[in-house]
C-alpha atoms as a PDB file:
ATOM      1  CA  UNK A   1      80.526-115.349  14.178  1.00  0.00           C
ATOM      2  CA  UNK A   2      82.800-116.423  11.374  1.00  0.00           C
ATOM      3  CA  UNK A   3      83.321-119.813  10.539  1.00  0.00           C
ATOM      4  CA  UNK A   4      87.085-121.571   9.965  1.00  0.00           C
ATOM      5  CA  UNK A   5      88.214-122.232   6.490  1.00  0.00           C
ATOM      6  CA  UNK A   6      91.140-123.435   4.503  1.00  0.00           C
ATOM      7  CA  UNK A   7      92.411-119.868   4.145  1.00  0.00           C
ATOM      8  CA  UNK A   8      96.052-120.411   6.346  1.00  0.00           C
ATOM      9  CA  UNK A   9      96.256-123.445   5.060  1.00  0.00           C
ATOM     10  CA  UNK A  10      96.018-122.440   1.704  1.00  0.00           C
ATOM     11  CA  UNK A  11      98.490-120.052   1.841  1.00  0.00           C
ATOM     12  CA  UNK A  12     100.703-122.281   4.334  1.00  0.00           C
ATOM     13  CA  UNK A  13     100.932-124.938   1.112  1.00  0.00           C
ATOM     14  CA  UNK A  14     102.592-122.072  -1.154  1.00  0.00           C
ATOM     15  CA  UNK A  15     105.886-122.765   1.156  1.00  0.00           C
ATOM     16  CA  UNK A  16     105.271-126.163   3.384  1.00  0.00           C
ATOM     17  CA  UNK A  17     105.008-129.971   2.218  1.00  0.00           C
ATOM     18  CA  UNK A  18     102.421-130.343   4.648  1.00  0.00           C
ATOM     19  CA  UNK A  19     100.351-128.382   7.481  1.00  0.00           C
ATOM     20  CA  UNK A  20      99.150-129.029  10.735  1.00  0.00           C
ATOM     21  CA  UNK A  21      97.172-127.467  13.264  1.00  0.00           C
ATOM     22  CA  UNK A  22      96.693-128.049  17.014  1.00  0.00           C
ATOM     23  CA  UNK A  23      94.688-127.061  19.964  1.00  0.00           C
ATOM     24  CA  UNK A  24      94.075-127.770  24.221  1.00  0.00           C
ATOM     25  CA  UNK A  25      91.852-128.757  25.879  1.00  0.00           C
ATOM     26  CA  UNK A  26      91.402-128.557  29.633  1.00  0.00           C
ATOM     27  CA  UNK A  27      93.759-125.985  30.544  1.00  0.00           C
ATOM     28  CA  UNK A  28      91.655-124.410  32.775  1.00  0.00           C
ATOM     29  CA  UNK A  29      90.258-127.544  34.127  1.00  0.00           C
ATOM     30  CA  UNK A  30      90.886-127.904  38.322  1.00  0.00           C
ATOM     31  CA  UNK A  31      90.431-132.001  37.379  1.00  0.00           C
ATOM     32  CA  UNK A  32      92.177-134.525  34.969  1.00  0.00           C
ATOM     33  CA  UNK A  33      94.662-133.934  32.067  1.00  0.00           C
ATOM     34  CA  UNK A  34      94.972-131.442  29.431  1.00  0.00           C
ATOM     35  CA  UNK A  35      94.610-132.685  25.857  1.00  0.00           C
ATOM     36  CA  UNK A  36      96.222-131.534  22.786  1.00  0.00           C
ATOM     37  CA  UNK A  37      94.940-132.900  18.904  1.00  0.00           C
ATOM     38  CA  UNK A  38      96.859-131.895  16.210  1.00  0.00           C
ATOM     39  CA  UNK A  39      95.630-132.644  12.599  1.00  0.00           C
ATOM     40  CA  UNK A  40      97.363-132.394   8.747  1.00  0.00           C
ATOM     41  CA  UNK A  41      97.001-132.159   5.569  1.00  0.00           C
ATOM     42  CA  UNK A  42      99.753-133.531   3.140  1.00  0.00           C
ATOM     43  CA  UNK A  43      97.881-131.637   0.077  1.00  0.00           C
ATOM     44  CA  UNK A  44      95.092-128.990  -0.237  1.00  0.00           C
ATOM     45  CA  UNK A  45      91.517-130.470  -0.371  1.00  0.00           C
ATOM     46  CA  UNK A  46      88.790-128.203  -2.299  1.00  0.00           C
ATOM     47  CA  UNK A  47      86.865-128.133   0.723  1.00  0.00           C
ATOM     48  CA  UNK A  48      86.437-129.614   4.956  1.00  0.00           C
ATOM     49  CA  UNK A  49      83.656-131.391   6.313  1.00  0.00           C
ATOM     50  CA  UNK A  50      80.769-129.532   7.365  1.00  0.00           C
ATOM     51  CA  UNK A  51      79.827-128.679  10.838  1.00  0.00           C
ATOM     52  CA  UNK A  52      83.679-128.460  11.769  1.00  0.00           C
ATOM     53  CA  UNK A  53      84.111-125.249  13.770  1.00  0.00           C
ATOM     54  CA  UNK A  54      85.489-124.631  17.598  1.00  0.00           C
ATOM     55  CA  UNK A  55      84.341-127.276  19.501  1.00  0.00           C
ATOM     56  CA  UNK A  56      83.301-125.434  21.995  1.00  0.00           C
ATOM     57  CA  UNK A  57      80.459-124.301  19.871  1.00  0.00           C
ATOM     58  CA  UNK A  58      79.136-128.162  19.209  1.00  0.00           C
ATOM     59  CA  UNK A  59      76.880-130.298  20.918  1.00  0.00           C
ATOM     60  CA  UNK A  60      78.175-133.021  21.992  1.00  0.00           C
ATOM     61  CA  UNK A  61      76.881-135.064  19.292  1.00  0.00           C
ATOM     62  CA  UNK A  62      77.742-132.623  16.605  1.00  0.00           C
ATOM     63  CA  UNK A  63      80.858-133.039  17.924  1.00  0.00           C
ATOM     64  CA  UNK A  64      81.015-136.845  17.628  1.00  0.00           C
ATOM     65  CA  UNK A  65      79.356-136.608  14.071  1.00  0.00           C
ATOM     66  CA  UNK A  66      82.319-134.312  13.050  1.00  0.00           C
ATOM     67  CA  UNK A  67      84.905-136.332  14.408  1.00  0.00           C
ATOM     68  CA  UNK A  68      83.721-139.250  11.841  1.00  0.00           C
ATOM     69  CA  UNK A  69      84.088-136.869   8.849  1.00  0.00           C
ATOM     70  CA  UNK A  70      87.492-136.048  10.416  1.00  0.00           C
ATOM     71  CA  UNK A  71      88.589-139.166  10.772  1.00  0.00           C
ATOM     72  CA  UNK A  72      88.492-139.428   6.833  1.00  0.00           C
ATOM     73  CA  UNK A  73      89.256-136.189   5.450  1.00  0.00           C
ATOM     74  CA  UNK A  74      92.662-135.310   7.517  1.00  0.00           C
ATOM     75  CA  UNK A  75      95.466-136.877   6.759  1.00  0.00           C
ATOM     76  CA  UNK A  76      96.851-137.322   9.783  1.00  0.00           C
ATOM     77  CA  UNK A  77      95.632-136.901  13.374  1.00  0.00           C
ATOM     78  CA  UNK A  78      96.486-137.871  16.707  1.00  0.00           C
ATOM     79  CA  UNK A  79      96.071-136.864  20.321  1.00  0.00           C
ATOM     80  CA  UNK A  80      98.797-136.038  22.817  1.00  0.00           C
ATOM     81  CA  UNK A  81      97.734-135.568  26.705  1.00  0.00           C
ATOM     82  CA  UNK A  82      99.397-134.384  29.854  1.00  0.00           C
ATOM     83  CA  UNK A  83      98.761-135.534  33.532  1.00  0.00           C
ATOM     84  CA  UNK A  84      97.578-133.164  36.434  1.00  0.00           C
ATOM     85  CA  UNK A  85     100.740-134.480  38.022  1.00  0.00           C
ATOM     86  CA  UNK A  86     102.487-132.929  34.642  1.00  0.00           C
ATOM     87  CA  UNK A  87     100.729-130.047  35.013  1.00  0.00           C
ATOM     88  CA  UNK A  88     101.507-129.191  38.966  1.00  0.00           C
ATOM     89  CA  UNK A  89     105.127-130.362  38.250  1.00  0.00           C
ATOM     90  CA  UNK A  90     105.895-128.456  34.733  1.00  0.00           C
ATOM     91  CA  UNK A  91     103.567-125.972  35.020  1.00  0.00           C
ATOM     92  CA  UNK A  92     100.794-125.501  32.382  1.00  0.00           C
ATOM     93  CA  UNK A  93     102.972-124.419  29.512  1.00  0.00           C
ATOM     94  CA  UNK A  94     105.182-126.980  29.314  1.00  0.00           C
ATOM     95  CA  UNK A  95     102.882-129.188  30.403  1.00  0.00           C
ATOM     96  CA  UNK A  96     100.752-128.590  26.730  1.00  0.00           C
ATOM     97  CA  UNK A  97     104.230-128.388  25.271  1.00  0.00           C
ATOM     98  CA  UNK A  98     104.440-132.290  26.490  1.00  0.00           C
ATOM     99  CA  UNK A  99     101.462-132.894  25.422  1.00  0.00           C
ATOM    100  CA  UNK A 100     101.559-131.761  21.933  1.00  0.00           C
ATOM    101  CA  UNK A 101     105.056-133.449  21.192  1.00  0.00           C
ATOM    102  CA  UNK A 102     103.321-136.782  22.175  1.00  0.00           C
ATOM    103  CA  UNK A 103     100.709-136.278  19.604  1.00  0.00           C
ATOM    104  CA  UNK A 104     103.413-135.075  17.133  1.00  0.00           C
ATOM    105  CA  UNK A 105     105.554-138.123  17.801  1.00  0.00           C
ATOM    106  CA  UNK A 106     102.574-140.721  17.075  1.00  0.00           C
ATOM    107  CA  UNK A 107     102.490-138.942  13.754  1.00  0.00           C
ATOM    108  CA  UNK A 108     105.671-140.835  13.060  1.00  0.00           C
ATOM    109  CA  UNK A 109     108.848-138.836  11.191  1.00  0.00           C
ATOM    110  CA  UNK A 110     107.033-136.531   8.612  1.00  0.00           C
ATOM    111  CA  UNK A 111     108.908-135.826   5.062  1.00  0.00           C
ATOM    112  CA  UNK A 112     109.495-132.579   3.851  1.00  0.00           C
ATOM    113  CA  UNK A 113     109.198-128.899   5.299  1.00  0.00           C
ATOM    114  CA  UNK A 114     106.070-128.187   7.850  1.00  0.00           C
ATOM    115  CA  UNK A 115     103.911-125.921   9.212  1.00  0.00           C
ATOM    116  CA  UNK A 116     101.935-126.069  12.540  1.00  0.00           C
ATOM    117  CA  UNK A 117      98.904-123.715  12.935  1.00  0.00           C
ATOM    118  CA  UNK A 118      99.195-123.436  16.991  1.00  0.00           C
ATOM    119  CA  UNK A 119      95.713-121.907  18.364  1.00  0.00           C
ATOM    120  CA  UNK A 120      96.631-118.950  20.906  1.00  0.00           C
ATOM    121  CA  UNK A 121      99.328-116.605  21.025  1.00  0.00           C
ATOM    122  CA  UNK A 122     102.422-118.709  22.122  1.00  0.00           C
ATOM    123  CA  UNK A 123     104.315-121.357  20.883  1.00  0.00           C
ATOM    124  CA  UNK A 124     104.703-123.428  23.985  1.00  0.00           C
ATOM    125  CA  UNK A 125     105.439-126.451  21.474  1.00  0.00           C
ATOM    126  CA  UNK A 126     108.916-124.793  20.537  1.00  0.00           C
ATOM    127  CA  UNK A 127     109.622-124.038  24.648  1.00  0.00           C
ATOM    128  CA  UNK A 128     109.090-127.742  25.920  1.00  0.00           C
ATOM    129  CA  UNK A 129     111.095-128.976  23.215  1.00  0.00           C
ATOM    130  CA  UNK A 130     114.077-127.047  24.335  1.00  0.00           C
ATOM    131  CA  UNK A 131     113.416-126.939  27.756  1.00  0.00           C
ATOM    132  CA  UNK A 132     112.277-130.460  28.197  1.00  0.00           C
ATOM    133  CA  UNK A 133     115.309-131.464  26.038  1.00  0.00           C
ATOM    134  CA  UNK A 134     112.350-133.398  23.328  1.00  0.00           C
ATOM    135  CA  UNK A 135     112.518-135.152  20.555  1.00  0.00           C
ATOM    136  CA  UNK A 136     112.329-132.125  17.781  1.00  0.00           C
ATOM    137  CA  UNK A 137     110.386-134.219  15.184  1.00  0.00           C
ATOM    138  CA  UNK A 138     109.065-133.477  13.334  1.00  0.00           C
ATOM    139  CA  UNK A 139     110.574-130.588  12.445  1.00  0.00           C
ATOM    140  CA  UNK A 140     107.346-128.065  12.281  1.00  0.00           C
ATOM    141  CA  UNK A 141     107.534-124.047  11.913  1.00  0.00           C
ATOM    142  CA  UNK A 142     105.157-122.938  14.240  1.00  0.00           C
ATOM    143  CA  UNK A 143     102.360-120.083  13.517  1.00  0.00           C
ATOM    144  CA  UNK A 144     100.614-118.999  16.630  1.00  0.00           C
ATOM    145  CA  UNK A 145      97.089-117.889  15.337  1.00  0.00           C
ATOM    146  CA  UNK A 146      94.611-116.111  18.250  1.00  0.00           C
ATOM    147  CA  UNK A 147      91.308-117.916  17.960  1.00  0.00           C
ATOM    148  CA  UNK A 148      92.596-120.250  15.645  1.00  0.00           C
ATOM    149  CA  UNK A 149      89.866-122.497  15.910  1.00  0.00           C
ATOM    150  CA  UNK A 150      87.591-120.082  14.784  1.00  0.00           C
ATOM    151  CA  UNK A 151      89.703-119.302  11.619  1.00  0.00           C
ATOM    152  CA  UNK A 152      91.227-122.585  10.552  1.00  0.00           C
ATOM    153  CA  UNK A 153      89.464-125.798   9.700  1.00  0.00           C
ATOM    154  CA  UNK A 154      92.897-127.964  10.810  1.00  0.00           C
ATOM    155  CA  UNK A 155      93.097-125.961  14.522  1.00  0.00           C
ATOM    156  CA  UNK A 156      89.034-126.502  14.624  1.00  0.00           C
ATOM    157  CA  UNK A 157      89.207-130.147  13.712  1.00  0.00           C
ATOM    158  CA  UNK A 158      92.176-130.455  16.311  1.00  0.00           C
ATOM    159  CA  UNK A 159      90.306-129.057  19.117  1.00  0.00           C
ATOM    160  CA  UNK A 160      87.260-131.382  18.376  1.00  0.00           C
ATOM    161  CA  UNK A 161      89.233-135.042  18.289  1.00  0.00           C
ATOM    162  CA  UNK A 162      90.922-133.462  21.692  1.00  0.00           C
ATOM    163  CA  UNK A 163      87.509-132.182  23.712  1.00  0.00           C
ATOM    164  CA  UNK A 164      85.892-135.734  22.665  1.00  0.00           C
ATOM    165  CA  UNK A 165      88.906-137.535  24.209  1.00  0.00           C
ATOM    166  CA  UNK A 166      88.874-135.736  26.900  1.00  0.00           C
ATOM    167  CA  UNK A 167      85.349-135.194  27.747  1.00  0.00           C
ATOM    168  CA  UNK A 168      85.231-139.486  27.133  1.00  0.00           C
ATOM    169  CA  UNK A 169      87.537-139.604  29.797  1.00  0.00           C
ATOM    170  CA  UNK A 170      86.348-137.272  32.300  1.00  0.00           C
ATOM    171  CA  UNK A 171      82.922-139.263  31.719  1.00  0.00           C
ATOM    172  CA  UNK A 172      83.941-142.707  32.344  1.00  0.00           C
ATOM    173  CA  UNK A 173      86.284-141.651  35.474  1.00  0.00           C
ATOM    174  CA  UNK A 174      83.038-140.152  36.809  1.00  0.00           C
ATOM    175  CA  UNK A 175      81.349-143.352  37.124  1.00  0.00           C
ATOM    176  CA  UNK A 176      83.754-144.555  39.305  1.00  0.00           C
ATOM    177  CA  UNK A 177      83.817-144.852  43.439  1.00  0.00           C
ATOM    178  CA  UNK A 178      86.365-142.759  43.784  1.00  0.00           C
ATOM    179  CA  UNK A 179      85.144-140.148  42.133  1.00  0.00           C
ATOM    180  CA  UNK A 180      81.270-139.913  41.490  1.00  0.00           C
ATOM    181  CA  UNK A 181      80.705-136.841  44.087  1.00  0.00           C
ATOM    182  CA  UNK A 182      82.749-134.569  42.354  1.00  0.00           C
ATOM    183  CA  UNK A 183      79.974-134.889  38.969  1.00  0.00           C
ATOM    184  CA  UNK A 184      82.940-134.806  36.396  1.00  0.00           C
ATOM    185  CA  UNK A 185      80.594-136.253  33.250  1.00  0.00           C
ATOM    186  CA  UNK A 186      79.006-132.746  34.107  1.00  0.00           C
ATOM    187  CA  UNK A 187      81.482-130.062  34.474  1.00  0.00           C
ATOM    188  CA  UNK A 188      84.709-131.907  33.133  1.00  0.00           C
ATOM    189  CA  UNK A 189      86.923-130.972  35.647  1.00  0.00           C
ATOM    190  CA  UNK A 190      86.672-127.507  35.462  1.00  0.00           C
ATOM    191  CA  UNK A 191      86.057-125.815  38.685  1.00  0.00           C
ATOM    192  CA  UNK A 192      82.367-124.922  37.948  1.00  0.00           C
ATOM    193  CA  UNK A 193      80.727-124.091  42.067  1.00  0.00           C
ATOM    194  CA  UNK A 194      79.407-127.759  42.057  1.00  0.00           C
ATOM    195  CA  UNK A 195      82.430-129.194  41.709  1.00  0.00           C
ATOM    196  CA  UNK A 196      84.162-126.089  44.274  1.00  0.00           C
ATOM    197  CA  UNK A 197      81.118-127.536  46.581  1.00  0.00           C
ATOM    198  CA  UNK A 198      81.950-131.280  45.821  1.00  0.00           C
ATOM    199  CA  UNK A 199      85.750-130.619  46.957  1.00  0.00           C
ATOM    200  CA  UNK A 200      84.908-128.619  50.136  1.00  0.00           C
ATOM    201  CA  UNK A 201      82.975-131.795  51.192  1.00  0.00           C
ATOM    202  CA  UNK A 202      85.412-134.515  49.931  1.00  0.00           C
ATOM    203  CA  UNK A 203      88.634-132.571  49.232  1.00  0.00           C
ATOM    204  CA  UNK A 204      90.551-133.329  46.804  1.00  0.00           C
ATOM    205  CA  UNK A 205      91.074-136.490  44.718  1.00  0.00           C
ATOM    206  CA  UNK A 206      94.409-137.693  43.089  1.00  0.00           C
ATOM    207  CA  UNK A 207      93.555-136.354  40.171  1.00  0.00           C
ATOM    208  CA  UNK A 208      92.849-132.778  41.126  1.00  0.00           C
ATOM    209  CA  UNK A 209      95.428-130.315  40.477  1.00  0.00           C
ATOM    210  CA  UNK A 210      96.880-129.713  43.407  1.00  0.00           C
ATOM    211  CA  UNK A 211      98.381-126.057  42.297  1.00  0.00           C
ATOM    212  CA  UNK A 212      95.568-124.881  41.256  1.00  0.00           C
ATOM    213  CA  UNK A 213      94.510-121.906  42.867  1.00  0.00           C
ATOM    214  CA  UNK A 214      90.980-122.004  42.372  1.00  0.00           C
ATOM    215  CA  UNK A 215      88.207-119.195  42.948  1.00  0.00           C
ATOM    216  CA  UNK A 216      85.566-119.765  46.092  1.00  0.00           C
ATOM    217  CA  UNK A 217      88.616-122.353  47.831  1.00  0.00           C
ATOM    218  CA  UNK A 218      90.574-120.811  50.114  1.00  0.00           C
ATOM    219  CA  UNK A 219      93.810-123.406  50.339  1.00  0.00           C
ATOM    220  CA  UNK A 220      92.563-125.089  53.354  1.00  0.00           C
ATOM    221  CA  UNK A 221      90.837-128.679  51.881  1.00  0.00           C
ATOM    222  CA  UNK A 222      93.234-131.587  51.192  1.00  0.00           C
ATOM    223  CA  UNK A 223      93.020-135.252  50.701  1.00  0.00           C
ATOM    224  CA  UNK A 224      95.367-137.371  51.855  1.00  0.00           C
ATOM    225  CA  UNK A 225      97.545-134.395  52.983  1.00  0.00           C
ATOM    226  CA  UNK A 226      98.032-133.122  50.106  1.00  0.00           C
ATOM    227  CA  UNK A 227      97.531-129.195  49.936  1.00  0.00           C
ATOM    228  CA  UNK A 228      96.161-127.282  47.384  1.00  0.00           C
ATOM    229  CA  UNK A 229      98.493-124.444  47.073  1.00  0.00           C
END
């Protein structure tokens, strides 16, 4: 399995002022937000810091180790999140659309001409802006790449600072009342058949998506009458 490098960036920097890259996390999560981390570069370094790579591949400490070394060598970063009540209302793809302008906008107004590296093959970034009537800055080309974050160190440094956030998150709502049955600091939301068993014996929490049609439920569990379907 290949490694990222600095390969689209590289090239990006023969026509761009600076480059970005971005990717989700959670989107396939039945629990809690989605999370999109965007990182840039305002020049081309000689190298990235080692052990950057999809963070899907990382141990959770690997993870937290590269996030340090991220922290330092990117020139910018943020982290831009969307709400399951986002999500049911918008739908996933504008929902990450949302999210992603929110980490864009803490990035402040950018100078120059830029490119976004946008892991997967759409630009949902370009659709909520025009659909949700955003904000536009700043103003970013977008380049879908499929499996960016196996390809590019920005896209793979963006989806780590996002899955820590998140994963942070989904931990510390876990030890709460509310939700402790439902084993998030485990399975992160996503609908793995503990958590389908936790939700057939509690239903479903305010933070469960509620339009989320999710395999091994068949529509019938609520909580506080609200339906899952």
């Amino acid at each position: 399995m290949n490694d990222p490098s600095l390969d689209i960036e590289r090239s990006a920097f023969e026509d761009f002022d600076f480059v970005l890259g971005a990717d989700e996390v959670g989107r396939g999560c039945a629990a809690g937000p989605a999370y999109v981390g965007v990182c840039g570069l305002k020049n081309l370094p000689p190298s990235f810091p080692e052990g950057v790579k999809d963070s899907k591949l990382l141990t959770p400490r690997q993870r937290r180790l590269a996030r340090s070394a991220i922290e330092t060598w990117a020139d910018m970063k943020a982290v831009g999140a969307c709400s399951n009540e986002e999500i049911d209302s918008l739908g996933i793809t504008l929902a990450l659309g949302l999210a992603l302008e929110r980490a864009l906008s803490a990035l402040g107004d950018i100078p120059g001409r830029g490119l976004l590296i946008l892991d997967g093959n759409f630009d949902y970034l370009s659709l909520a802006r025009k659909s949700l009537h955003l904000s536009q800055r700043p103003r970013v080309e977008v380049k879908c790449v499929v499996k960016g974050d196996m390809k590019s160190a920005l896209c793979a440094s963006a989806s780590i600072l996002a899955k820590l956030d998140r994963d942070e998150l989904m931990d510390n709502l876990s030890k709460l009342d509310n939700y402790k049955g439902y084993k998030w600091k485990k399975n992160k939301g996503y609908p793995t058949r503990e958590h389908i068993e936790a939700i057939k014996k509690l239903g479903l929490s305010p933070l469960h998506r509620k339009t989320w049609k999710i395999k091994g439920l068949d529509g019938e569990f609520s909580r506080k009458g609200l339906p899952l379907f």
